[in-house]
Structure formats: C-alpha cells, structure tokens
Protein backbone atom coordinates (compact mmCIF):
# COMPACT_ATOMS: atom_id res chain seq x y z
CA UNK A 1 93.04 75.94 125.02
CA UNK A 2 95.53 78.79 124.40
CA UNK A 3 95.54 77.42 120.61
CA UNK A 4 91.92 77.41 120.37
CA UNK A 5 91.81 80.89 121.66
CA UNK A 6 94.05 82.31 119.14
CA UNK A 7 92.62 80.06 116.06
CA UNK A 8 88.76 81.70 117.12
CA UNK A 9 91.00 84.74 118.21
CA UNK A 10 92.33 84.76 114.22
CA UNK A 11 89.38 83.62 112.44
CA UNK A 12 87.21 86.09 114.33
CA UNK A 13 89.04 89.17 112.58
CA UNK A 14 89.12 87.67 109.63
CA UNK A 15 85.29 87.37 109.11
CA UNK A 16 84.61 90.32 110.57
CA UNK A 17 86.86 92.33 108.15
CA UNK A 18 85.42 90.15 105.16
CA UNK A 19 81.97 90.83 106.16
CA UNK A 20 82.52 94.85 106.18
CA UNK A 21 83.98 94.75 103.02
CA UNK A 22 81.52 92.64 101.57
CA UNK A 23 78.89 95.12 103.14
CA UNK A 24 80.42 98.30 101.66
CA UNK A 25 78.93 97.15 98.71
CA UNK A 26 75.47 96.49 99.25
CA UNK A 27 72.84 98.19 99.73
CA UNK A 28 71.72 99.48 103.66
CA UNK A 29 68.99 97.82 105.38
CA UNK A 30 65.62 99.74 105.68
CA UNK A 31 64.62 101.05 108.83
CA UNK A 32 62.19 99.10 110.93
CA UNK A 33 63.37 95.91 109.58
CA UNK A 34 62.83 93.40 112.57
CA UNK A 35 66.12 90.98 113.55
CA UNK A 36 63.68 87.60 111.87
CA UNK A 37 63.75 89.54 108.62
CA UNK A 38 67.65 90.35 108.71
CA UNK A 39 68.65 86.74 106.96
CA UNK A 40 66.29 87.56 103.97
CA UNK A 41 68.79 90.11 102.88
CA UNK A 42 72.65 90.35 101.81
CA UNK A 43 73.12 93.09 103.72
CA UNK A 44 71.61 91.75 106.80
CA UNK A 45 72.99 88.34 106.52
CA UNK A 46 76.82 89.97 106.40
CA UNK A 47 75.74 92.51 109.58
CA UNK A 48 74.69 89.16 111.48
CA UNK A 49 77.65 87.18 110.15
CA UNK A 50 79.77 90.69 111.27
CA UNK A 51 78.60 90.30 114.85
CA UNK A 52 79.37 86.85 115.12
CA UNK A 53 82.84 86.67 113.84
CA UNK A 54 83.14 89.63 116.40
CA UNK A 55 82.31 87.51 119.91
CA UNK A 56 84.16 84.55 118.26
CA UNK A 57 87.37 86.95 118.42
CA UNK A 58 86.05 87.93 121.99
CA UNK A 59 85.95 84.00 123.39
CA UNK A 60 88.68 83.70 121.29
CA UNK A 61 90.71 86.33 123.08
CA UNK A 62 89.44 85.26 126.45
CA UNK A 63 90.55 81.67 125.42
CA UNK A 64 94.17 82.94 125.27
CA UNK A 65 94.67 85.10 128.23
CA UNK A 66 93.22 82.95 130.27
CA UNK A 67 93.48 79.04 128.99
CA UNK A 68 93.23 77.21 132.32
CA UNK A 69 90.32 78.97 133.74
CA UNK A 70 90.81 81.94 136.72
C-alpha cells in the first residue's frame, strides 16, 4: 500500500501542476457558470482535472503514512 500511496502521492502533483499550467493559458470561466457546464470548456475541464489530481495526492499521501490502516 505504501507504493500505491506514493505512485497516487506522485502522479497527483504532477497533474495538478500540468493542469495550472495548461490553465494559465486559457481563458477564465464566466461567472455563474454551473459545475454541469464546467466540462464544456478547456478551462473548466483543466480546473476539474486540477481538483482531482489534488485528492489523488491527498489518498495518495494518506496511503503512505499510514499503509496498514490505524
């Protein structure tokens, strides 16, 4: 489990440095956009995929401290 943990740990960074840098580039989001309409954009589609890779590093780094449960 500890090499789980530090593979989601590891690829949880990753996307969610690749996502910001591939949102720097777009343009924002308009306000009052509802989460169902978030895919249907670029920008919106890397903010979602930013979030994700960010509680894949969290599981991931609960995976590691703690492999074998409490």
């Amino acid at each position: 489990m500890r090499t789980l943990g530090a593979l989601l740990l590891l690829v949880g960074i990753v996307g969610f440095f690749y996502c910001s840098s591939q949102m720097s580039g777009l343009a924002p989001i308009p306000e009052g956009t509802s989460l169902g309409d978030y895919i249907h954009t670029d920008a919106g589609r890397f903010e979602l995929g930013r979030y994700l890779a960010l509680v894949s590093a969290l599981i991931g780094g609960l995976l590691s401290m703690f492999p074998k449960g409490r």
